[in-house]
PDB file of N, CA and C in Angstrom:
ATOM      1  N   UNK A   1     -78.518 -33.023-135.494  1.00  0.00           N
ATOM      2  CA  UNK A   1     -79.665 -33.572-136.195  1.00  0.00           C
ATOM      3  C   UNK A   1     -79.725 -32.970-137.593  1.00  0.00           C
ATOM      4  N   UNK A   2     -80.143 -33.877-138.863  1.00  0.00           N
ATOM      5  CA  UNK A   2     -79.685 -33.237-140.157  1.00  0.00           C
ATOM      6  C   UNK A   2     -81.508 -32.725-140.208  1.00  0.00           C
ATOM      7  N   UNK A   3     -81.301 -31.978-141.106  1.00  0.00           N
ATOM      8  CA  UNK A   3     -82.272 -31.033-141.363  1.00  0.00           C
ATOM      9  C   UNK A   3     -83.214 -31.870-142.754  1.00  0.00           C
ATOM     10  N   UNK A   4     -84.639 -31.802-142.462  1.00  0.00           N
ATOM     11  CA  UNK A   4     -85.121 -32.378-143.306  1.00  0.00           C
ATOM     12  C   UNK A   4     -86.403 -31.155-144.078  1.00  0.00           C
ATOM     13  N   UNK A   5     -86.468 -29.906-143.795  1.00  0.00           N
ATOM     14  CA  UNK A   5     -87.638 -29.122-144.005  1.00  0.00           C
ATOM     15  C   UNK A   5     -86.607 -28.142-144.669  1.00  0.00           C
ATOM     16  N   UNK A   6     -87.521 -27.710-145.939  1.00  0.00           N
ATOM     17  CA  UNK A   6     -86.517 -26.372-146.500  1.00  0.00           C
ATOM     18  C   UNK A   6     -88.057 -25.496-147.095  1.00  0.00           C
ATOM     19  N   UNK A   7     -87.164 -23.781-146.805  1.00  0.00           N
ATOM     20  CA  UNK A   7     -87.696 -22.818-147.093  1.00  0.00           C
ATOM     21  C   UNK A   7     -87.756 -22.757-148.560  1.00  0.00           C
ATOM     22  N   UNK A   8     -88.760 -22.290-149.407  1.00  0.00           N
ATOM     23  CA  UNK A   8     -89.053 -22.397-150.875  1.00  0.00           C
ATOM     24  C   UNK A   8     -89.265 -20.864-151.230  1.00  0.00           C
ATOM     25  N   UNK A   9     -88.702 -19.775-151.774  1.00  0.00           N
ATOM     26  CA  UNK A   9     -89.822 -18.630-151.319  1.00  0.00           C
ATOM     27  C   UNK A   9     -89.259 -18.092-153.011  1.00  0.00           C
ATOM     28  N   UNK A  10     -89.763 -16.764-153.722  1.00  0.00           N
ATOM     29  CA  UNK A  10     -89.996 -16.590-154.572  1.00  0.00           C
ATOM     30  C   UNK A  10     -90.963 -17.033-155.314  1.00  0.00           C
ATOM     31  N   UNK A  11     -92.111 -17.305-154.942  1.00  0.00           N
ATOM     32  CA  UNK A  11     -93.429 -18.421-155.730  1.00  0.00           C
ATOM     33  C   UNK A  11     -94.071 -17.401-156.600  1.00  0.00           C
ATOM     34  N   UNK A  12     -94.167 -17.732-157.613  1.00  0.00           N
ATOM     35  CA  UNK A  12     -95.489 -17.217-158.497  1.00  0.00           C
ATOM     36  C   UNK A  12     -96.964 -17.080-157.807  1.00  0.00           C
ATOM     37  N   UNK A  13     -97.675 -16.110-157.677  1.00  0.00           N
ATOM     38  CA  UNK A  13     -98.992 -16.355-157.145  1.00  0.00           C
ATOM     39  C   UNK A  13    -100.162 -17.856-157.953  1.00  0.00           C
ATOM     40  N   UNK A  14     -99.591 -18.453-159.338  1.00  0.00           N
ATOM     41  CA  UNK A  14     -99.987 -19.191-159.829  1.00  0.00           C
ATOM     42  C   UNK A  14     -99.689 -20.725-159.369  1.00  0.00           C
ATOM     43  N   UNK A  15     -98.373 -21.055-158.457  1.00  0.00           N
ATOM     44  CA  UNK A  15     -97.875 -22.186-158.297  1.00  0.00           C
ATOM     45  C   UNK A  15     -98.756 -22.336-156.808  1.00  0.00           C
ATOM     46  N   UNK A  16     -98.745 -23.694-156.824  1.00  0.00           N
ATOM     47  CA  UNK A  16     -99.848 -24.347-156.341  1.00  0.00           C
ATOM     48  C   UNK A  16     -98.873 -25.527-155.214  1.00  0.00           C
ATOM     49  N   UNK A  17     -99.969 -26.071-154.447  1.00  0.00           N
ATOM     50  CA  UNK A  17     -98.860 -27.163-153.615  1.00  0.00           C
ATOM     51  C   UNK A  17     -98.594 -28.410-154.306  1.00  0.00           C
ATOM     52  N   UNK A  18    -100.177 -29.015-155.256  1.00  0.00           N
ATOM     53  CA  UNK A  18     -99.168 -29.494-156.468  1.00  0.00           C
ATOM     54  C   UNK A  18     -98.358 -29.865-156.862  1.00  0.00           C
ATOM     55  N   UNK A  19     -98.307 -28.443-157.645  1.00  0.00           N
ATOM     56  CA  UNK A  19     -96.951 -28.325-158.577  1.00  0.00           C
ATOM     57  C   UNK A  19     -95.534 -27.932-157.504  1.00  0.00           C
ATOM     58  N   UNK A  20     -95.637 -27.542-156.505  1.00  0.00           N
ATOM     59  CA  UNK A  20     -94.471 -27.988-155.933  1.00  0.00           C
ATOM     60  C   UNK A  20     -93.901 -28.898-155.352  1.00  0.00           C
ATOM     61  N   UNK A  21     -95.106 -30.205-154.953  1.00  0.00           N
ATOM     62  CA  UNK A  21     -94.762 -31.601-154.952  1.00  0.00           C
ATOM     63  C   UNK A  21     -94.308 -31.921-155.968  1.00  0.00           C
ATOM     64  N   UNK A  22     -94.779 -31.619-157.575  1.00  0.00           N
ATOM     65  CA  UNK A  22     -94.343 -32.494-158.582  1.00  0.00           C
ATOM     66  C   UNK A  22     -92.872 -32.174-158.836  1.00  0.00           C
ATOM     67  N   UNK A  23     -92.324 -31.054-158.242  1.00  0.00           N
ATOM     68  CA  UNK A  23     -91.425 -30.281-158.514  1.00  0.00           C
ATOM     69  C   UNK A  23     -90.430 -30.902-157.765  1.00  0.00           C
ATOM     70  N   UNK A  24     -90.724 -31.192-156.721  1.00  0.00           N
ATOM     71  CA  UNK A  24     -89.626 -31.642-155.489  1.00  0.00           C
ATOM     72  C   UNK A  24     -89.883 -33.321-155.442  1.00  0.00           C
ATOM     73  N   UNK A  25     -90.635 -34.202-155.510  1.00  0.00           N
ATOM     74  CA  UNK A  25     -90.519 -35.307-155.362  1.00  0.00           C
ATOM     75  C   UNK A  25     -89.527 -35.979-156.148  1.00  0.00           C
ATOM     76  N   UNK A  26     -89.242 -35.955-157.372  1.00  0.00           N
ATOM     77  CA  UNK A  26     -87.976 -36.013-157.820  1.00  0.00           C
ATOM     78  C   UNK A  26     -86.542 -36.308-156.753  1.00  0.00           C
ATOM     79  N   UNK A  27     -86.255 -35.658-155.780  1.00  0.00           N
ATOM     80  CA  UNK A  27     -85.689 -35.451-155.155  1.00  0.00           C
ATOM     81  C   UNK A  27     -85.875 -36.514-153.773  1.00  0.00           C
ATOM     82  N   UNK A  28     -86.632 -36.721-153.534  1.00  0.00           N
ATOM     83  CA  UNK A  28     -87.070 -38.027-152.642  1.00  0.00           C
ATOM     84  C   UNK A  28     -88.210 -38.075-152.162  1.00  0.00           C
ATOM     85  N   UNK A  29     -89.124 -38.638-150.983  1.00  0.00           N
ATOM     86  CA  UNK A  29     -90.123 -38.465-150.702  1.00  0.00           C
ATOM     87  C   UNK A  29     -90.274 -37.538-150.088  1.00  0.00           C
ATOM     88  N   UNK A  30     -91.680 -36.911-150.422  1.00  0.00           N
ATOM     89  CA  UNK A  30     -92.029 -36.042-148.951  1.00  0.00           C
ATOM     90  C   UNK A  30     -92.959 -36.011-148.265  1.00  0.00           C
ATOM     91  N   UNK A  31     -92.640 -35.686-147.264  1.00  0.00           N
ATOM     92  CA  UNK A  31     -94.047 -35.366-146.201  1.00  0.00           C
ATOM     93  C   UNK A  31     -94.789 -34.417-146.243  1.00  0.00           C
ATOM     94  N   UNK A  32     -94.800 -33.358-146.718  1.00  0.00           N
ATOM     95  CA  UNK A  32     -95.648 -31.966-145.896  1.00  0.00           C
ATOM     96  C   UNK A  32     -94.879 -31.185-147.190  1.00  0.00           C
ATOM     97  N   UNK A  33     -96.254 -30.543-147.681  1.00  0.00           N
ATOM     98  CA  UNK A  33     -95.923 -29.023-148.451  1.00  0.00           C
ATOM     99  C   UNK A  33     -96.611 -28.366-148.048  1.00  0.00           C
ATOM    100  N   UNK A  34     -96.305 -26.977-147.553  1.00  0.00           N
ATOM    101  CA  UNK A  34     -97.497 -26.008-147.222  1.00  0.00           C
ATOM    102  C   UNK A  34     -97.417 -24.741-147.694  1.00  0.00           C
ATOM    103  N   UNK A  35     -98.054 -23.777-148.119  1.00  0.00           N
ATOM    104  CA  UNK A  35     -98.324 -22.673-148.628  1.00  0.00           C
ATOM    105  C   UNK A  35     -98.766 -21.672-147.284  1.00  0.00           C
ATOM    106  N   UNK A  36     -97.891 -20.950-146.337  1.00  0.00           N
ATOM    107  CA  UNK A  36     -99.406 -20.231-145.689  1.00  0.00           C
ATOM    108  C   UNK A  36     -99.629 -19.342-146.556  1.00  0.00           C
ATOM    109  N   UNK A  37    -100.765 -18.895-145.843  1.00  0.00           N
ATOM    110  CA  UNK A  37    -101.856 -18.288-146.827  1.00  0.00           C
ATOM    111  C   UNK A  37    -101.834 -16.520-146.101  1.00  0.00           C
ATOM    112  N   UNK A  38    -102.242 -15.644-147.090  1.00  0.00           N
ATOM    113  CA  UNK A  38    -102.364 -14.136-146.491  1.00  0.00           C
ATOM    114  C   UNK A  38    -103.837 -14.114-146.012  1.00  0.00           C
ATOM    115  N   UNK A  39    -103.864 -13.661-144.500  1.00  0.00           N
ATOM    116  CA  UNK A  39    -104.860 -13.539-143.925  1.00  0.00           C
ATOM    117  C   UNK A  39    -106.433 -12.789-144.779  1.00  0.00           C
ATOM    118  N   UNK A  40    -105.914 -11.749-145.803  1.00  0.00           N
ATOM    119  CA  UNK A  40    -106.688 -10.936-146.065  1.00  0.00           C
ATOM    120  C   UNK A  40    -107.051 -11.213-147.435  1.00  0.00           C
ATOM    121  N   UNK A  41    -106.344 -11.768-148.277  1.00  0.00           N
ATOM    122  CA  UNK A  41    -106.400 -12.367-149.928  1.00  0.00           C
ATOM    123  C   UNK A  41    -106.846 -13.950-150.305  1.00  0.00           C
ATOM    124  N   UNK A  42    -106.087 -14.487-149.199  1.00  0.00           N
ATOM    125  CA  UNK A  42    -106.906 -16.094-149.266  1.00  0.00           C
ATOM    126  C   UNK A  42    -105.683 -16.781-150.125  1.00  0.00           C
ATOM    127  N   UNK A  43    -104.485 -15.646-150.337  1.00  0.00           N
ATOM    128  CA  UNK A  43    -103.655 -16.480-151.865  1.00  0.00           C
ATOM    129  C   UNK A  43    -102.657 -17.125-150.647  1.00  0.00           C
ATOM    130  N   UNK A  44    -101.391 -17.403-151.511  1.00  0.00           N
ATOM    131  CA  UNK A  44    -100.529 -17.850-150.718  1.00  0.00           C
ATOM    132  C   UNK A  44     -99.332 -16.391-150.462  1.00  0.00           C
ATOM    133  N   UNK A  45     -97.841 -16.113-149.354  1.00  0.00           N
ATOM    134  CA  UNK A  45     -97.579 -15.537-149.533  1.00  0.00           C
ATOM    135  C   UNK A  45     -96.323 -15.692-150.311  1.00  0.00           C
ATOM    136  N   UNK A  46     -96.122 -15.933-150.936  1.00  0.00           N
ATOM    137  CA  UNK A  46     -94.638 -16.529-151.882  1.00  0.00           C
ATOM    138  C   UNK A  46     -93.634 -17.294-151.631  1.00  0.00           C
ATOM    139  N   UNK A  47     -94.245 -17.596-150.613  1.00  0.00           N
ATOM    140  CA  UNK A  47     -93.058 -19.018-150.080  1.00  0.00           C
ATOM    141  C   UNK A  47     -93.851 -20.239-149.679  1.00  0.00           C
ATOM    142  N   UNK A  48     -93.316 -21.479-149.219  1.00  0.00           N
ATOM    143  CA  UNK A  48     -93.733 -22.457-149.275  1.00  0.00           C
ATOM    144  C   UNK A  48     -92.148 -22.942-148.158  1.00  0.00           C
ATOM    145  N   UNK A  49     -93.135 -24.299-147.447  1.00  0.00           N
ATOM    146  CA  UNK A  49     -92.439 -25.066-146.362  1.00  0.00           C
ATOM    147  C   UNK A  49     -92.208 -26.550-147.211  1.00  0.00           C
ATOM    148  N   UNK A  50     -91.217 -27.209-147.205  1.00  0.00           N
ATOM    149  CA  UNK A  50     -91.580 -28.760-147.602  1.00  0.00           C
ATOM    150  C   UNK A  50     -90.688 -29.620-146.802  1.00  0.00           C
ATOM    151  N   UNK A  51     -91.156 -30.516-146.407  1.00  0.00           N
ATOM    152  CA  UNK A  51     -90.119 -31.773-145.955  1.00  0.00           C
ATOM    153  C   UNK A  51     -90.464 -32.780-146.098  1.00  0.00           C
ATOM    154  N   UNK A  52     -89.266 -33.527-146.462  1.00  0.00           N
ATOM    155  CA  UNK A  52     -88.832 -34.472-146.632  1.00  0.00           C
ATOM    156  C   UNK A  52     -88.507 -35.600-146.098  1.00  0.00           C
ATOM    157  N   UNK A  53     -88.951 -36.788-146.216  1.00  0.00           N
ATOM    158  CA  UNK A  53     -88.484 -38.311-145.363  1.00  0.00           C
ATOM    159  C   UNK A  53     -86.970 -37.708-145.095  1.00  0.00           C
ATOM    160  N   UNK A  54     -85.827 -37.672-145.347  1.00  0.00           N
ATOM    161  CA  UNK A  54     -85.026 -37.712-145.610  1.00  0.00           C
ATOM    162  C   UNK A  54     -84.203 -37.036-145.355  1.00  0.00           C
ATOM    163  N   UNK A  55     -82.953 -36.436-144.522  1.00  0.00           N
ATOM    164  CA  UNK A  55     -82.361 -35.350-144.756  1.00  0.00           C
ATOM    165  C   UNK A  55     -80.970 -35.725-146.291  1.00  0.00           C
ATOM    166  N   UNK A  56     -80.728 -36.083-146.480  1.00  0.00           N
ATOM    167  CA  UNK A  56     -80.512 -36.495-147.430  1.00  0.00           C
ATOM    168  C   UNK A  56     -80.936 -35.792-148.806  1.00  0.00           C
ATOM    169  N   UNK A  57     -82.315 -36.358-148.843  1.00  0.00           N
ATOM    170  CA  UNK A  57     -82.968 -35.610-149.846  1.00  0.00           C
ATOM    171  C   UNK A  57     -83.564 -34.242-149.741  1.00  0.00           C
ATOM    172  N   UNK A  58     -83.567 -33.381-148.772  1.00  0.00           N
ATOM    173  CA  UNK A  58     -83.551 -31.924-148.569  1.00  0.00           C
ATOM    174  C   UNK A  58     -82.618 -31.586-149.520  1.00  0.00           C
ATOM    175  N   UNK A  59     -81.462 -32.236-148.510  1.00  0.00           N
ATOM    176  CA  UNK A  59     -79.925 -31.525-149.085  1.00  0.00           C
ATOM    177  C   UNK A  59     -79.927 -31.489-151.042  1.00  0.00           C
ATOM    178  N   UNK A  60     -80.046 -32.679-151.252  1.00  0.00           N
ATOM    179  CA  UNK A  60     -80.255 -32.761-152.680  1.00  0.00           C
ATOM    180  C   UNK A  60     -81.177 -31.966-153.416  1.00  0.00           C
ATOM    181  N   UNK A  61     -82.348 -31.492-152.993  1.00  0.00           N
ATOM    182  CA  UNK A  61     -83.129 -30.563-153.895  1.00  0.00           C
ATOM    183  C   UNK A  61     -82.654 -29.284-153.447  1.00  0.00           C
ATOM    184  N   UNK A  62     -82.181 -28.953-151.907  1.00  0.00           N
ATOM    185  CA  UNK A  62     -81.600 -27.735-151.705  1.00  0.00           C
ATOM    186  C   UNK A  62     -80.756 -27.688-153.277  1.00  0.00           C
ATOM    187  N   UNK A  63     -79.741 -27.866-153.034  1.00  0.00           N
ATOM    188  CA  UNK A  63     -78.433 -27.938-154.277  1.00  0.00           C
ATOM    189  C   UNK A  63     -79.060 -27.818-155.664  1.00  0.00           C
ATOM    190  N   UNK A  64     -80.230 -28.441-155.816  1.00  0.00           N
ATOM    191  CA  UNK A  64     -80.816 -28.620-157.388  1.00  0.00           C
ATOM    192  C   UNK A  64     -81.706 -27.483-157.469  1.00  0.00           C
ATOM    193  N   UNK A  65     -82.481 -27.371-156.717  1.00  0.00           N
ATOM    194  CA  UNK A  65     -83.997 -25.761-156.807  1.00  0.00           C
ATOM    195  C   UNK A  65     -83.153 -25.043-156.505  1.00  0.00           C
ATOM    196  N   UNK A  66     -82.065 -24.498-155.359  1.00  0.00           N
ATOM    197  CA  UNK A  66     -82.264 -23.177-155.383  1.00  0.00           C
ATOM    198  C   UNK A  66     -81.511 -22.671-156.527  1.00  0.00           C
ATOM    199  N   UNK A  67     -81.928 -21.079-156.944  1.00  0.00           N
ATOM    200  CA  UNK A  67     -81.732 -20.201-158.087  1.00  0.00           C
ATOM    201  C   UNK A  67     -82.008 -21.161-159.102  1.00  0.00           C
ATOM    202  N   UNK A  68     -82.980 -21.845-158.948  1.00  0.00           N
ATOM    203  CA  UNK A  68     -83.565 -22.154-160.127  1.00  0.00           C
ATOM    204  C   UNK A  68     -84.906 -21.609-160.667  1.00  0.00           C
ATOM    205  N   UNK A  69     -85.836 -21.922-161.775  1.00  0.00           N
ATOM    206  CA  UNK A  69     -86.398 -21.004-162.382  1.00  0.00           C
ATOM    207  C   UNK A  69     -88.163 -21.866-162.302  1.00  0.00           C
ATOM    208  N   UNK A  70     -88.943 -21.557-161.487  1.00  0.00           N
ATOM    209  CA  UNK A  70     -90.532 -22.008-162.213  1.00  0.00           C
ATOM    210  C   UNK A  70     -91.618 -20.948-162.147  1.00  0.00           C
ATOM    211  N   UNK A  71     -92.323 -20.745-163.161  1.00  0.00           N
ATOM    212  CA  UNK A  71     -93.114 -20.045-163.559  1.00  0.00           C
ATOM    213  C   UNK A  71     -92.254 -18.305-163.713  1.00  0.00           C
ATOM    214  N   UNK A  72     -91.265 -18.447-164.197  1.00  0.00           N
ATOM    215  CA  UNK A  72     -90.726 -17.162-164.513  1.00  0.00           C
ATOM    216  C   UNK A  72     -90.058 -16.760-163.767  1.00  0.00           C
ATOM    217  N   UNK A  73     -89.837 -17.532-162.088  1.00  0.00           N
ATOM    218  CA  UNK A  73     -89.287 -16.600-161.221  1.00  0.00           C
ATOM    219  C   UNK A  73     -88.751 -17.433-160.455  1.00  0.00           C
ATOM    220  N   UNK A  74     -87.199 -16.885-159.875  1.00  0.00           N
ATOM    221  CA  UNK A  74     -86.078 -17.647-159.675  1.00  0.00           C
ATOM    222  C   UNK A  74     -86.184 -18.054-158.032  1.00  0.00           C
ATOM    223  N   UNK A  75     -86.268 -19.104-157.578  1.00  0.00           N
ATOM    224  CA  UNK A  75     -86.328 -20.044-156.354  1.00  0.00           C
ATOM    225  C   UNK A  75     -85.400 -19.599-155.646  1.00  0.00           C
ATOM    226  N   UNK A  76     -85.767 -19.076-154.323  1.00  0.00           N
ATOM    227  CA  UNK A  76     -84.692 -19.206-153.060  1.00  0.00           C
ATOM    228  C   UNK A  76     -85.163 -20.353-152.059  1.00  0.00           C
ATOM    229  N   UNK A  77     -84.216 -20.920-151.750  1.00  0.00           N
ATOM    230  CA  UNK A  77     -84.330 -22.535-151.017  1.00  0.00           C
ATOM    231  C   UNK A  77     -83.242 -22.694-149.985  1.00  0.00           C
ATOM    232  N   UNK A  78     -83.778 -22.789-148.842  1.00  0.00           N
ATOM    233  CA  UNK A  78     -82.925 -22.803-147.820  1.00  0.00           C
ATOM    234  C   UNK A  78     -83.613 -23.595-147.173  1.00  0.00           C
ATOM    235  N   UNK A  79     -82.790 -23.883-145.513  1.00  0.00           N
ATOM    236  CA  UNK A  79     -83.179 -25.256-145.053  1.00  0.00           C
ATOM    237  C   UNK A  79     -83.960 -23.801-143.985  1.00  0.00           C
ATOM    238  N   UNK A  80     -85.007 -24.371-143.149  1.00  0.00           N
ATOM    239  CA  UNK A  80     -85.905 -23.858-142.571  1.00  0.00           C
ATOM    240  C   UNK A  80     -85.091 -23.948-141.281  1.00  0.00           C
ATOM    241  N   UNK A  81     -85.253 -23.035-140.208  1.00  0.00           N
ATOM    242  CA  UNK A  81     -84.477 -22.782-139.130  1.00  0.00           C
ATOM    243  C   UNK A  81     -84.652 -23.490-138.073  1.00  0.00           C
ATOM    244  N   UNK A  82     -84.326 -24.093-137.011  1.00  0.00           N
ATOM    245  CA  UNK A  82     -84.852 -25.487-136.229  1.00  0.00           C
ATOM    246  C   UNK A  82     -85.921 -24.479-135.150  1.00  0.00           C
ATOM    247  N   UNK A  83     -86.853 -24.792-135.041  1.00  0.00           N
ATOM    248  CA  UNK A  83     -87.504 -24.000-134.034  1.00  0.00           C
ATOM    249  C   UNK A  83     -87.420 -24.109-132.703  1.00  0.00           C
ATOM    250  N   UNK A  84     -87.706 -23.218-132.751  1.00  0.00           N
ATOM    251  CA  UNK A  84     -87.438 -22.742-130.636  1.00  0.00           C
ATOM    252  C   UNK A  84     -88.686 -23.857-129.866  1.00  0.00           C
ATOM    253  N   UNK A  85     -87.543 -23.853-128.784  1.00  0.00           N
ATOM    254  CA  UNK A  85     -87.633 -24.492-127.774  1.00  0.00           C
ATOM    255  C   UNK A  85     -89.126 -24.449-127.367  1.00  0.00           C
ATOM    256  N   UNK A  86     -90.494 -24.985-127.092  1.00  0.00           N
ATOM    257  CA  UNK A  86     -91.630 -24.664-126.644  1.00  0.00           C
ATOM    258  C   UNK A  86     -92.695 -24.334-127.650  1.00  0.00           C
ATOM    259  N   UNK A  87     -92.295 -24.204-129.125  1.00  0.00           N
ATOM    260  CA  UNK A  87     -92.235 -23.397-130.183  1.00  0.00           C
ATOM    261  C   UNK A  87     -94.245 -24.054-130.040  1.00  0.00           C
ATOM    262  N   UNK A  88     -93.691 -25.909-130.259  1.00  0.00           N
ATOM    263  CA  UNK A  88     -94.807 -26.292-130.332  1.00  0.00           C
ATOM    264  C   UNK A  88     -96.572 -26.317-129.225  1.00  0.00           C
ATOM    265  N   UNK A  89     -95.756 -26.280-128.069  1.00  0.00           N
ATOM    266  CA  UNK A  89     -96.697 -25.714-127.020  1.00  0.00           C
ATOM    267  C   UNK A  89     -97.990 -24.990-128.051  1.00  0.00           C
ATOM    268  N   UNK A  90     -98.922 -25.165-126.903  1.00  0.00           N
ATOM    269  CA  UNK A  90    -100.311 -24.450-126.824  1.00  0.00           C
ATOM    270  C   UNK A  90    -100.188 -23.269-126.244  1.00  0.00           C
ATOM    271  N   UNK A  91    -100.685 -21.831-126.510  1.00  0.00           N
ATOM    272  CA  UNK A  91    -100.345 -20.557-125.894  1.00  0.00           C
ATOM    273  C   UNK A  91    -100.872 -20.228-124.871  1.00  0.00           C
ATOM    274  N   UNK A  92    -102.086 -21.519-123.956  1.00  0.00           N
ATOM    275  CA  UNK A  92    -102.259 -21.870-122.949  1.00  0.00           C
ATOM    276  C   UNK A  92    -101.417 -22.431-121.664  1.00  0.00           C
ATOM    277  N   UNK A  93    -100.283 -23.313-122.172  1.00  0.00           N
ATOM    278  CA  UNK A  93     -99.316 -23.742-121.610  1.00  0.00           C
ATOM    279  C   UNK A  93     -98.563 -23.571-120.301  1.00  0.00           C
ATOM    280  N   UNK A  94     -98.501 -22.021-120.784  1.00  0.00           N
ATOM    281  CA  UNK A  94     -97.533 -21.634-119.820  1.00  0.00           C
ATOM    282  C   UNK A  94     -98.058 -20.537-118.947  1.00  0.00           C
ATOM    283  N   UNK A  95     -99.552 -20.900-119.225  1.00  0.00           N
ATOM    284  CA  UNK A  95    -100.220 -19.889-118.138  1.00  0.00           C
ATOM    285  C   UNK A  95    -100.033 -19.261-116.975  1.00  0.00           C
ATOM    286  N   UNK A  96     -99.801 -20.562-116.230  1.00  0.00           N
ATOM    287  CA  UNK A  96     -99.660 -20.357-114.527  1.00  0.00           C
ATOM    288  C   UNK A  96     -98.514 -19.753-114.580  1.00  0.00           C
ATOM    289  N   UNK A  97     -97.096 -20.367-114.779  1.00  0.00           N
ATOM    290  CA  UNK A  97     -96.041 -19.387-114.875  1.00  0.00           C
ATOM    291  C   UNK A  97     -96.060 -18.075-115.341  1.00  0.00           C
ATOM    292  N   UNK A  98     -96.927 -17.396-116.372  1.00  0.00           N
ATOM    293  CA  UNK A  98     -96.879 -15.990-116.606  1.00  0.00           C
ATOM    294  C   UNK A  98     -97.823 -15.374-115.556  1.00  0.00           C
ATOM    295  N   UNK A  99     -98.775 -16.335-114.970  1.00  0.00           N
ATOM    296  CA  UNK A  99     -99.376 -15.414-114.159  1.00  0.00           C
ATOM    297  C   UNK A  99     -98.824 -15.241-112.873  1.00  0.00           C
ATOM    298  N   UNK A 100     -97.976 -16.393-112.315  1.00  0.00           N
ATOM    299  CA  UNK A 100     -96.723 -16.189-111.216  1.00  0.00           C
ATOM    300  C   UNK A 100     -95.798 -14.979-111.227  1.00  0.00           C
ATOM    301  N   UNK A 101     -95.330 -15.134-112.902  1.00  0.00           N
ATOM    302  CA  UNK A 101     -94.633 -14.007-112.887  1.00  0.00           C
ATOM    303  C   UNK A 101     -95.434 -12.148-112.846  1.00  0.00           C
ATOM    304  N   UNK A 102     -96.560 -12.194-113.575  1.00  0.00           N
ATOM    305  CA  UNK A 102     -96.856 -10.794-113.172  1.00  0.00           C
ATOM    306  C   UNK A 102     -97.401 -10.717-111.921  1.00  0.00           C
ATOM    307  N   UNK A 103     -97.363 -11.838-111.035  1.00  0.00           N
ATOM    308  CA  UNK A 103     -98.279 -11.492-109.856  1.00  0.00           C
ATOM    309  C   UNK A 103     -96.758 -11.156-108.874  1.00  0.00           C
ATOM    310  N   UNK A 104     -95.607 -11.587-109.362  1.00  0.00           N
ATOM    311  CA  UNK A 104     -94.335 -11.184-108.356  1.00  0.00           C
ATOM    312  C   UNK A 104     -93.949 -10.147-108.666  1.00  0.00           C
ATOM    313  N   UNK A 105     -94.566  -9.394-110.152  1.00  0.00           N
ATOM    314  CA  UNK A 105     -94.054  -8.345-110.966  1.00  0.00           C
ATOM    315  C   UNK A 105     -94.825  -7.350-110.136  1.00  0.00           C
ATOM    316  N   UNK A 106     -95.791  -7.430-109.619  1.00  0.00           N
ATOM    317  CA  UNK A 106     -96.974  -6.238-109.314  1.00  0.00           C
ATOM    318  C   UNK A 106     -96.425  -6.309-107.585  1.00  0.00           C
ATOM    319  N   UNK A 107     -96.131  -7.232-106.879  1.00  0.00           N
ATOM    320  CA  UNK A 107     -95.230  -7.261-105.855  1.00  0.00           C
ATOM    321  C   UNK A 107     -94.223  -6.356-105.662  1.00  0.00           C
ATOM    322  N   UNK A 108     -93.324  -6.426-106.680  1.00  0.00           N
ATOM    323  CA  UNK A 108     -91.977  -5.707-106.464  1.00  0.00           C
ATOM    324  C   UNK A 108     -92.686  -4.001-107.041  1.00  0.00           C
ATOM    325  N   UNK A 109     -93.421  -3.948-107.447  1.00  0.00           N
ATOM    326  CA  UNK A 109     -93.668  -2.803-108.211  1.00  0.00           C
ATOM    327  C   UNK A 109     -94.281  -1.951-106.870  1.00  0.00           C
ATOM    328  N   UNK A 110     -95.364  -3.210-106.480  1.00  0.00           N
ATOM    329  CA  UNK A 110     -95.757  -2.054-104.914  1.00  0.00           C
ATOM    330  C   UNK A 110     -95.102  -1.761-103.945  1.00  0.00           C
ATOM    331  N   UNK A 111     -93.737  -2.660-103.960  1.00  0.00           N
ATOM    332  CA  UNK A 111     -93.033  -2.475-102.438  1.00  0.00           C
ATOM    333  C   UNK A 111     -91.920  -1.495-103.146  1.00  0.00           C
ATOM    334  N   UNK A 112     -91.677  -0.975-104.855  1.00  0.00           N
ATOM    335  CA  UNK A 112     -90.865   0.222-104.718  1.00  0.00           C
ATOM    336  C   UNK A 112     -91.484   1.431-104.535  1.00  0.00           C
ATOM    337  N   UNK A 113     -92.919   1.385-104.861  1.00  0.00           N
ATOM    338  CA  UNK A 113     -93.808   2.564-104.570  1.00  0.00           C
ATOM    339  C   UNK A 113     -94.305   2.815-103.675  1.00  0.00           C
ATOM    340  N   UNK A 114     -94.479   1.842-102.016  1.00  0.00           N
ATOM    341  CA  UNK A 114     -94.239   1.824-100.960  1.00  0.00           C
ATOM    342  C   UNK A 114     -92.935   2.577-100.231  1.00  0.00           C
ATOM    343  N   UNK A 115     -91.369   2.602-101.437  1.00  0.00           N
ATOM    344  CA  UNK A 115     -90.728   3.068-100.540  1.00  0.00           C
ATOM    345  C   UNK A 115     -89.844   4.442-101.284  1.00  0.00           C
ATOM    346  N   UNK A 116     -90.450   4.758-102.140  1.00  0.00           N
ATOM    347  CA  UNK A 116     -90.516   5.942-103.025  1.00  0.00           C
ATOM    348  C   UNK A 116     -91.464   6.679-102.230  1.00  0.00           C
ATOM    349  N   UNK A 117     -93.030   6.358-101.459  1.00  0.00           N
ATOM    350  CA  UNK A 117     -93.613   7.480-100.895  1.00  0.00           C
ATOM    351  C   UNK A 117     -93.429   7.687 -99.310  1.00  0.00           C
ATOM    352  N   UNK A 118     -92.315   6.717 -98.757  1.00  0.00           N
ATOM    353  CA  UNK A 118     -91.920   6.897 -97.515  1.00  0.00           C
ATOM    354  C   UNK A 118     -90.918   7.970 -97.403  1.00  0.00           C
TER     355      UNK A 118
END
C-alpha cells in the first residue's frame, strides 16, 4: 500500500496549519494537516502530520520540502510510519481480554506460591 501521510518536523513556533497547507498544496490535494499541540503551552510541538489524496503526491512534496527552508528553518519530511495493528481501537476495547489475562496471571501466581510454601 503506497503511503499517503508524511512527517513535517523542524517547524518554526510561528508556522501555522495554514501556512503549511499553502505550502504543500502545490503538490496535490490534501486531506488533513495537523499540528499536535504541547499539553502544557497550548503551541504546537515542531512537527506537523499531512496527507494527501494521493500517494503520488506525498512522494512528490516528500522529494520537494524535505531540507528545504520556511521561516528560517530547514524541513525534515518523511513518510509517517504505517501504524500498528489495533492502533485505532478505543482503550476500552480490549478490556475483557486484559482482564482474562490478569485474572490467569493471579492464577498461576497463586498456584506457584501454593507450591513454594509446601
Amino acid at each position: 500500500m503506497a503511503r499517503r501521510s508524511l512527517y513535517v518536523g523542524g517547524l518554526d513556533p510561528q508556522v501555522t496549519e495554514e501556512i503549511l497547507w499553502a505550502a504543500f498544496i502545490p503538490f496535490g490535494d490534501l486531506l488533513d494537516v495537523s499540528m499536535p499541540l504541547d499539553n502544557e503551552t497550548q503551541q504546537h510541538r515542531g512537527f506537523a502530520f499531512i496527507e494527501f489524496e494521493l500517494p503520488e503526491d506525498a512522494a512528490s512534496a516528500k522529494e520537494n520540502m524535505d531540507d528545504s527552508e520556511l521561516f528560517g528553518r530547514r524541513l525534515r519530511v518523511a513518510y509517517t510510519r504505517p501504524s500498528s495493528v489495533g492502533a485505532g481501537k478505543p482503550l476500552w476495547a480490549d478490556t475483557d481480554e486484559w482482564l482474562a489475562y490478569q485474572e490467569k496471571e493471579k492464577e498461576e501466581n497463586a498456584k506457584t506460591e501454593d507450591t513454594k510454601s509446601s
